[in-house]
Each structure stands twice: as structure tokens, then as C-alpha cells.
N, C-alpha and C. Protein backbone atom coordinates (compact mmCIF):
# COMPACT_ATOMS: atom_id res chain seq x y z
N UNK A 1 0.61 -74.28 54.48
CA UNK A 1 0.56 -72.86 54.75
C UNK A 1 1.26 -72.13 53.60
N UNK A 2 0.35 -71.21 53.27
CA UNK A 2 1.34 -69.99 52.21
C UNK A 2 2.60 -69.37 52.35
N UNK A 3 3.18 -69.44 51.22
CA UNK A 3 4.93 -69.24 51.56
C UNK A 3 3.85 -67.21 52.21
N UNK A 4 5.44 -66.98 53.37
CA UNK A 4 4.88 -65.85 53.48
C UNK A 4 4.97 -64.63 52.96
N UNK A 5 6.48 -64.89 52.11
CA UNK A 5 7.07 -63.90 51.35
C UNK A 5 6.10 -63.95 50.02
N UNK A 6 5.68 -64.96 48.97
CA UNK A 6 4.08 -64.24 47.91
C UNK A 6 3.64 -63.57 48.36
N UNK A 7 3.07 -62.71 47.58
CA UNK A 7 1.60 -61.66 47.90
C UNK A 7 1.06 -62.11 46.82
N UNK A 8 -0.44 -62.26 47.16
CA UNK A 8 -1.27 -62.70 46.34
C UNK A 8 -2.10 -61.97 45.53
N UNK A 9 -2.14 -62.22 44.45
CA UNK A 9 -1.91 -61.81 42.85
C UNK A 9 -2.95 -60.59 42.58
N UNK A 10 -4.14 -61.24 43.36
CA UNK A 10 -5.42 -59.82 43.60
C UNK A 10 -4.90 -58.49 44.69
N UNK A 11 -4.18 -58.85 45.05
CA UNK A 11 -3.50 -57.62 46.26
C UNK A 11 -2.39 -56.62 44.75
N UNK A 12 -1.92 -57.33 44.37
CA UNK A 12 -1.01 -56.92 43.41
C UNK A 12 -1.73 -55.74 42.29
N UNK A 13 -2.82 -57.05 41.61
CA UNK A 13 -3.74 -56.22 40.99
C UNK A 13 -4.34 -54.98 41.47
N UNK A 14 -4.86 -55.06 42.68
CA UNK A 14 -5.55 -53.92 43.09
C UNK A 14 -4.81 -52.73 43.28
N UNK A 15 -3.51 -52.89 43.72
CA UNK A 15 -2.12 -52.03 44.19
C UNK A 15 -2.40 -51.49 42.60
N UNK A 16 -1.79 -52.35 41.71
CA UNK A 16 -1.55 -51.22 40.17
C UNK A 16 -2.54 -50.94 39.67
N UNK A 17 -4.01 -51.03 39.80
CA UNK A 17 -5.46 -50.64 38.97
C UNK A 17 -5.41 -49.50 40.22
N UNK A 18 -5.41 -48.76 41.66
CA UNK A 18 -4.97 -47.70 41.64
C UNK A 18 -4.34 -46.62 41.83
N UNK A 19 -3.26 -46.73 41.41
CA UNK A 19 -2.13 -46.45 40.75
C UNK A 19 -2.71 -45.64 39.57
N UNK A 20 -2.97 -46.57 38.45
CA UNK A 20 -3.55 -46.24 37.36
C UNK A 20 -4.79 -45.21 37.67
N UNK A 21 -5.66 -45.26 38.50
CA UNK A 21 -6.48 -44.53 38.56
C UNK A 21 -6.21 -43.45 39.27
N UNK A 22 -5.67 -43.35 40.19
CA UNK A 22 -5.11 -41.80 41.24
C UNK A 22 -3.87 -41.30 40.32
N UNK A 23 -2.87 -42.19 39.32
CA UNK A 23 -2.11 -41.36 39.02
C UNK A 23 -1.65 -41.20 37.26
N UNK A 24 -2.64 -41.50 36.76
CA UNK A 24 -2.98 -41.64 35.47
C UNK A 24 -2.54 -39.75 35.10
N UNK A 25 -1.71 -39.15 34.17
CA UNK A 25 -1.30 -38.60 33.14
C UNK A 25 -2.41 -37.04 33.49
N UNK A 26 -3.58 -37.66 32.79
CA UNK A 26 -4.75 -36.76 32.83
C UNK A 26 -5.29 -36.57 33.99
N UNK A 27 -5.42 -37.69 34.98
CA UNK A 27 -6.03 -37.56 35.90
C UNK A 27 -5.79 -36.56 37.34
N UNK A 28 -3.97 -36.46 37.17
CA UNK A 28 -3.33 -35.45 37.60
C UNK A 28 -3.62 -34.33 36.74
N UNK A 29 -3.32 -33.90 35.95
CA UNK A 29 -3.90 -32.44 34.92
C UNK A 29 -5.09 -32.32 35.55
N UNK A 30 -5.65 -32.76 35.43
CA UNK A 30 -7.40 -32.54 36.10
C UNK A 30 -7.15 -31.97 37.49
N UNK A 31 -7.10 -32.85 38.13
CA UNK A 31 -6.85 -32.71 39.84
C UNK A 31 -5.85 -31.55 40.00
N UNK A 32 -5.18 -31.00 39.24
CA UNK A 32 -4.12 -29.97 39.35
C UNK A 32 -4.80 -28.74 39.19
N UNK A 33 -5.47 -28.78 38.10
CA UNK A 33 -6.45 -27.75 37.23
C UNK A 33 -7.26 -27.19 37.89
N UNK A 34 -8.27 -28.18 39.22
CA UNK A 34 -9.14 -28.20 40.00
C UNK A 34 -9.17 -27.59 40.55
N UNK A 35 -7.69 -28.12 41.06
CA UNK A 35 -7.40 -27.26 42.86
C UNK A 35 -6.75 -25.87 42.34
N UNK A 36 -5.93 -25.68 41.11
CA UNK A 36 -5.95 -24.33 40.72
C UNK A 36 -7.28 -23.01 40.62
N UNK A 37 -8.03 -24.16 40.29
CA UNK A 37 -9.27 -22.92 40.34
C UNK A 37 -10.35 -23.05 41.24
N UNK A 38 -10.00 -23.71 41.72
CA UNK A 38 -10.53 -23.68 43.81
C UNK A 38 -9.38 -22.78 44.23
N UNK A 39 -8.29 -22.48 44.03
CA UNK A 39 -7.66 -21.20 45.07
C UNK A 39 -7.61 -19.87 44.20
N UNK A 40 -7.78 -19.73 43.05
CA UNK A 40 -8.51 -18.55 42.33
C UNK A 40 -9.62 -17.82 42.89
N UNK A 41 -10.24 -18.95 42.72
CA UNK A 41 -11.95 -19.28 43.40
C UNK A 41 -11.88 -18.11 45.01
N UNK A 42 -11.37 -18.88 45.40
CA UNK A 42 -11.29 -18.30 47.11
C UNK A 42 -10.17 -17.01 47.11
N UNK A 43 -9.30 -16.82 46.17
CA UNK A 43 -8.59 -15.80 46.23
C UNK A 43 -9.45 -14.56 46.03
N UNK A 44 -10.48 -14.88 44.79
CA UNK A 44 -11.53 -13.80 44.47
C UNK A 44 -12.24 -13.59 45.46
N UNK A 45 -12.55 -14.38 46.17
CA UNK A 45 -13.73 -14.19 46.99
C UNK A 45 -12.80 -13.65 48.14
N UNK A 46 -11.79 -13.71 48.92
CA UNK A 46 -11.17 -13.10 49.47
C UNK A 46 -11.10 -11.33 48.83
N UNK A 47 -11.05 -10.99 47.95
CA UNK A 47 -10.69 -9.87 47.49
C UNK A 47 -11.93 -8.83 47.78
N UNK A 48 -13.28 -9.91 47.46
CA UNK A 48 -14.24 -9.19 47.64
C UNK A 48 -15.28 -8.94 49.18
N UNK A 49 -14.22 -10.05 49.33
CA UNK A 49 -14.82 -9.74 51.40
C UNK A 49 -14.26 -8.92 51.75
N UNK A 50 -12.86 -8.31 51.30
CA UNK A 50 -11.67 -7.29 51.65
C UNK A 50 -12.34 -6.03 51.34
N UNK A 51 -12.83 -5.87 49.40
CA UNK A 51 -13.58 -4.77 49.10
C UNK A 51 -14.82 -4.30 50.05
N UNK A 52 -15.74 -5.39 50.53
CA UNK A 52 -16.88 -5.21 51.26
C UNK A 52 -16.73 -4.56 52.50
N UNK A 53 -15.58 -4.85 53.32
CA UNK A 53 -14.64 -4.55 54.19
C UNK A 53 -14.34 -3.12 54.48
N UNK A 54 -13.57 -2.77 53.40
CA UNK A 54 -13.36 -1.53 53.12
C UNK A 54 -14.87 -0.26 53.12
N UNK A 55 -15.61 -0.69 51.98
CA UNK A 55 -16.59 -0.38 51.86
C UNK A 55 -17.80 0.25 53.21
N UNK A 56 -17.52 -0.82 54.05
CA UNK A 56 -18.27 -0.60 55.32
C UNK A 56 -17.52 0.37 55.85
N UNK A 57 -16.26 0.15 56.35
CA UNK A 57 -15.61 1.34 56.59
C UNK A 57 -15.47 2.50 56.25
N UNK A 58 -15.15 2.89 55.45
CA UNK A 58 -15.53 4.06 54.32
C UNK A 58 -16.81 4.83 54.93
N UNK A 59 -17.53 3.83 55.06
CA UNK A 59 -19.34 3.96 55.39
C UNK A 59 -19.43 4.84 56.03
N UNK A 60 -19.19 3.98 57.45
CA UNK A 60 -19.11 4.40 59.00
C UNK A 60 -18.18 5.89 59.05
N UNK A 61 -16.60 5.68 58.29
CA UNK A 61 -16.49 7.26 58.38
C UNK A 61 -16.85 8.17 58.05
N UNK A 62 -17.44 8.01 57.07
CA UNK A 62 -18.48 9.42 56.03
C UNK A 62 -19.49 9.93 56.83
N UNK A 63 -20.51 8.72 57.34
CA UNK A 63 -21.34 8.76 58.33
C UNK A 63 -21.06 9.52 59.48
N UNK A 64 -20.05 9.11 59.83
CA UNK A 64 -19.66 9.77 61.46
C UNK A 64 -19.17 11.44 61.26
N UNK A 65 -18.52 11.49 59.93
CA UNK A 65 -18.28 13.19 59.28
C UNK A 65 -19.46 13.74 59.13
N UNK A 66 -20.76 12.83 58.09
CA UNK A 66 -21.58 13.66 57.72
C UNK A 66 -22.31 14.31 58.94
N UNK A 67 -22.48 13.22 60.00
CA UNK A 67 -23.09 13.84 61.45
C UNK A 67 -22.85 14.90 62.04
N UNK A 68 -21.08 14.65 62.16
CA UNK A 68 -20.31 16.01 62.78
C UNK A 68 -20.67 17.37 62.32
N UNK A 69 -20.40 17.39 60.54
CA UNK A 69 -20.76 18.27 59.79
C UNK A 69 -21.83 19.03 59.69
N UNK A 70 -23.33 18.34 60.13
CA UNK A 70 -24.68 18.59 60.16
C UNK A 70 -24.79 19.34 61.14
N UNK A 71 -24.65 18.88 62.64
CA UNK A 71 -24.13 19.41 64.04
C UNK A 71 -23.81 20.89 63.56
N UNK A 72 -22.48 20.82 63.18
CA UNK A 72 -21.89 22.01 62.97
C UNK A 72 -22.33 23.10 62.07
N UNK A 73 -22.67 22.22 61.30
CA UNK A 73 -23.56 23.60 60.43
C UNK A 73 -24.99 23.85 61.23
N UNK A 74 -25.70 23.12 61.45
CA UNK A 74 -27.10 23.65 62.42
C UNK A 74 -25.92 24.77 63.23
N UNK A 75 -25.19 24.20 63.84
CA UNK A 75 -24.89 25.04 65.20
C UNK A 75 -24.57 26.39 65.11
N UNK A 76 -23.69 26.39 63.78
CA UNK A 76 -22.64 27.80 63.34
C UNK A 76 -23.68 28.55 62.15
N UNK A 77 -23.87 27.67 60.81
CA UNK A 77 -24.66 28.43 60.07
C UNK A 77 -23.68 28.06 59.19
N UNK A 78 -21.80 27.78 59.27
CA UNK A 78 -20.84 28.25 58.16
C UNK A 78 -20.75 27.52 57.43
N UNK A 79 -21.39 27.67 55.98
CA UNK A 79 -21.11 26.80 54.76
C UNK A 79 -20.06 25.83 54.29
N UNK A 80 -19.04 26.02 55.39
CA UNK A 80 -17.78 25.13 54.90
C UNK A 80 -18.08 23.55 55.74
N UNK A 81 -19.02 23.71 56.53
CA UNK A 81 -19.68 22.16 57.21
C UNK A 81 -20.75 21.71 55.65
N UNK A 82 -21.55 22.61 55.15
CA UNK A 82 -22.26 22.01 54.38
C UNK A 82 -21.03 21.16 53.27
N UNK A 83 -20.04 21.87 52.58
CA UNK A 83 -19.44 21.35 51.35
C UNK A 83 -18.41 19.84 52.04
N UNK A 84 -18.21 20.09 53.60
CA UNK A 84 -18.18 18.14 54.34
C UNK A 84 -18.87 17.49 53.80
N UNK A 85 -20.46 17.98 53.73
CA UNK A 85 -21.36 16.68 53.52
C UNK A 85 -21.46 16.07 51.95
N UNK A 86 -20.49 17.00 51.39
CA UNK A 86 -20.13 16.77 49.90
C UNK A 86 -19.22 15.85 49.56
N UNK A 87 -18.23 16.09 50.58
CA UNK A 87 -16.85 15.69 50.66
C UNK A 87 -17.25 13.96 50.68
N UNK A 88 -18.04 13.88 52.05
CA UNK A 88 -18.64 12.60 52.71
C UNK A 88 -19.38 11.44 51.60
N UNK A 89 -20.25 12.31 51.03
CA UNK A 89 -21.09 11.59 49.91
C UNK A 89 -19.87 11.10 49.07
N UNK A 90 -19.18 12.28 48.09
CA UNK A 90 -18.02 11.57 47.46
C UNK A 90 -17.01 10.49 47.92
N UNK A 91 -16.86 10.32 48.88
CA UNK A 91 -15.99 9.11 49.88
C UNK A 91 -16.52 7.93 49.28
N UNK A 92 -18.58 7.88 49.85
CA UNK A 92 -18.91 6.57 49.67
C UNK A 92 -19.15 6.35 48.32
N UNK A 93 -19.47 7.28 47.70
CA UNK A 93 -19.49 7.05 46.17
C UNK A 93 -18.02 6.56 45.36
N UNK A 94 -17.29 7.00 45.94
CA UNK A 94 -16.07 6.18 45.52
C UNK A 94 -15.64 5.12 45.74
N UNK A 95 -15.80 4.35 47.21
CA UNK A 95 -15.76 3.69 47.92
C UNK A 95 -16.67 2.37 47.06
N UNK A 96 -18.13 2.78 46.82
CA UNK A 96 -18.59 1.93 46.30
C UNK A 96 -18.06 1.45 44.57
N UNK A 97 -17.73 2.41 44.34
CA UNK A 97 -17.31 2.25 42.44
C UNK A 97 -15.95 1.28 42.56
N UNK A 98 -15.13 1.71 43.83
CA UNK A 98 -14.33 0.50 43.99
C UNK A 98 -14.55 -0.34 43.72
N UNK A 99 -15.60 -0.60 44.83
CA UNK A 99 -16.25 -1.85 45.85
C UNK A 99 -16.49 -3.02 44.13
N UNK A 100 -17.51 -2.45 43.49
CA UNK A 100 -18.43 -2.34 41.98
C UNK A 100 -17.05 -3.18 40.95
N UNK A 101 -15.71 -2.19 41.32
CA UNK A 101 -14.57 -2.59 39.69
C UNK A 101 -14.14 -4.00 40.57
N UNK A 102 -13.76 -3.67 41.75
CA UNK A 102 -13.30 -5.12 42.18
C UNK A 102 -14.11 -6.73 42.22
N UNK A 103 -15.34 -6.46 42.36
CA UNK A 103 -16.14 -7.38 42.33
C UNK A 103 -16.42 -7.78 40.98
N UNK A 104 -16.48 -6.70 39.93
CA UNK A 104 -16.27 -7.26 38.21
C UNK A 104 -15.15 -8.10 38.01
N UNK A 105 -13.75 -7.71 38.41
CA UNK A 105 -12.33 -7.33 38.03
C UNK A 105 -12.29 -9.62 38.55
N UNK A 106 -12.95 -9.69 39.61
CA UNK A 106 -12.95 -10.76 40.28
C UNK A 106 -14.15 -11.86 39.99
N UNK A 107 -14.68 -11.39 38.71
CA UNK A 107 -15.82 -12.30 38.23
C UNK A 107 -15.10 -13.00 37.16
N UNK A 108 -14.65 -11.38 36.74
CA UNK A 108 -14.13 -12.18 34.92
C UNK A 108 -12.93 -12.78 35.77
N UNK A 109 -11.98 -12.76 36.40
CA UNK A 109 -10.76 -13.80 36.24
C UNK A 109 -11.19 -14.72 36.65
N UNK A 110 -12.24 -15.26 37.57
CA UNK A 110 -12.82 -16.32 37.69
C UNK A 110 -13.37 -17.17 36.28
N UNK A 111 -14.04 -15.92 35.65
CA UNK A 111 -15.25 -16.86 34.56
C UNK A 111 -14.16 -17.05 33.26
N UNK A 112 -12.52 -16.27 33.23
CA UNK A 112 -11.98 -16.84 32.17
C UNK A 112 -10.97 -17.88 32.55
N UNK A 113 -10.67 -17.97 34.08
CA UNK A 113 -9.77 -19.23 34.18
C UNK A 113 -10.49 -20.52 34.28
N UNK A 114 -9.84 -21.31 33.46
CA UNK A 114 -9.77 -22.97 33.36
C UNK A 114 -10.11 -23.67 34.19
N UNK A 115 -11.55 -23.91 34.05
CA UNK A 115 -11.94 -25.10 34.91
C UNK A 115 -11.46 -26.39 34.92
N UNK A 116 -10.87 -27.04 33.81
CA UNK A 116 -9.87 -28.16 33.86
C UNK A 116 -10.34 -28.76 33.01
């Protein structure tokens, strides 16, 4: 019977070949690099579900003003409901140019950080 305290020599081998392979120099740099720009990755894309987010919102309130505003001017006649529906348009138009810099702003730091 085998002494029980040896370990046999292919168990050994296999233990340090990986070793060598999971913790090789570069192989960490890599794997570090990776997962750095996998949470870039998702940080951007977080930013722009946030912008989209916003965006909708923005939407819905302009919308729900421009309605009020329409109402009110059919109802009254007084020009200060029409320059709302000005007000309203400018909201989403801003809203979107946001929407537009953040989704650039979140391409390029993606397309200039280090894929590894």
C-alpha cells in the first residue's frame, strides 16, 4: 500500500500547471483589465437607462402641461397658455439634447477605455 503521506507526482503537476495558468503575471493584467471594462461597460449603460429615464419623464410632464395649456387657451382665449406650449416644447427639447450629450459622453469613454 502507498505511504499515505506522498502525493503523487501528477496531482503535484497539475496543482502548479494551474497555478501557472489562473495566476500567471499577464494573465491577471488581462482578467483585471476585463472586468475593469465590464463595469465601465455597465456603468455607461446605467447612465443611459438613467438619461432615458429622465427623458420619459420630462415627456409625460410637458405633455400633461401642453394639454392643460391647450384646455386653457381653447377655454379663455389668453395668450399666456399659448407661450406654455412653448415653454413645454423647450423642456423636451432640452431634455432630449441631454438625453443625445449623455449617450455620446458614454460612447466615447467606453470606445477610449482599454479593453485589455
Amino acid at each position: 500500500m502507498p505511504d499515505p503521506v506522498e502525493v503523487n507526482p501528477q496531482v503535484i503537476d497539475v496543482i502548479t500547471q494551474s497555478q501557472k495558468a489562473t495566476m500567471a503575471h499577464q494573465v491577471v493584467l488581462t482578467s483585471g483589465a476585463g472586468k475593469a471594462y465590464q463595469s465601465v461597460a455597465q456603468s455607461s449603460a446605467i447612465a443611459v437607462q438613467d438619461a432615458a429615464d429622465a427623458l420619459r419623464n420630462i415627456s409625460t410632464i410637458a405633455t400633461t402641461a401642453a394639454g392643460v395649456a391647450i384646455a386653457q387657451f381653447l377655454a379663455t382665449g389668453e395668450p399666456k397658455y399659448a407661450t406654455a406650449l412653448t415653454y413645454a416644447q423647450d423642456l423636451v427639447k432640452s431634455a432630449t439634447d441631454d438625453f443625445s450629450l449623455i449617450g455620446a459622453a458614454a460612447a466615447k469613454i467606453l470606445s477610449d477605455f482599454p479593453a485589455g
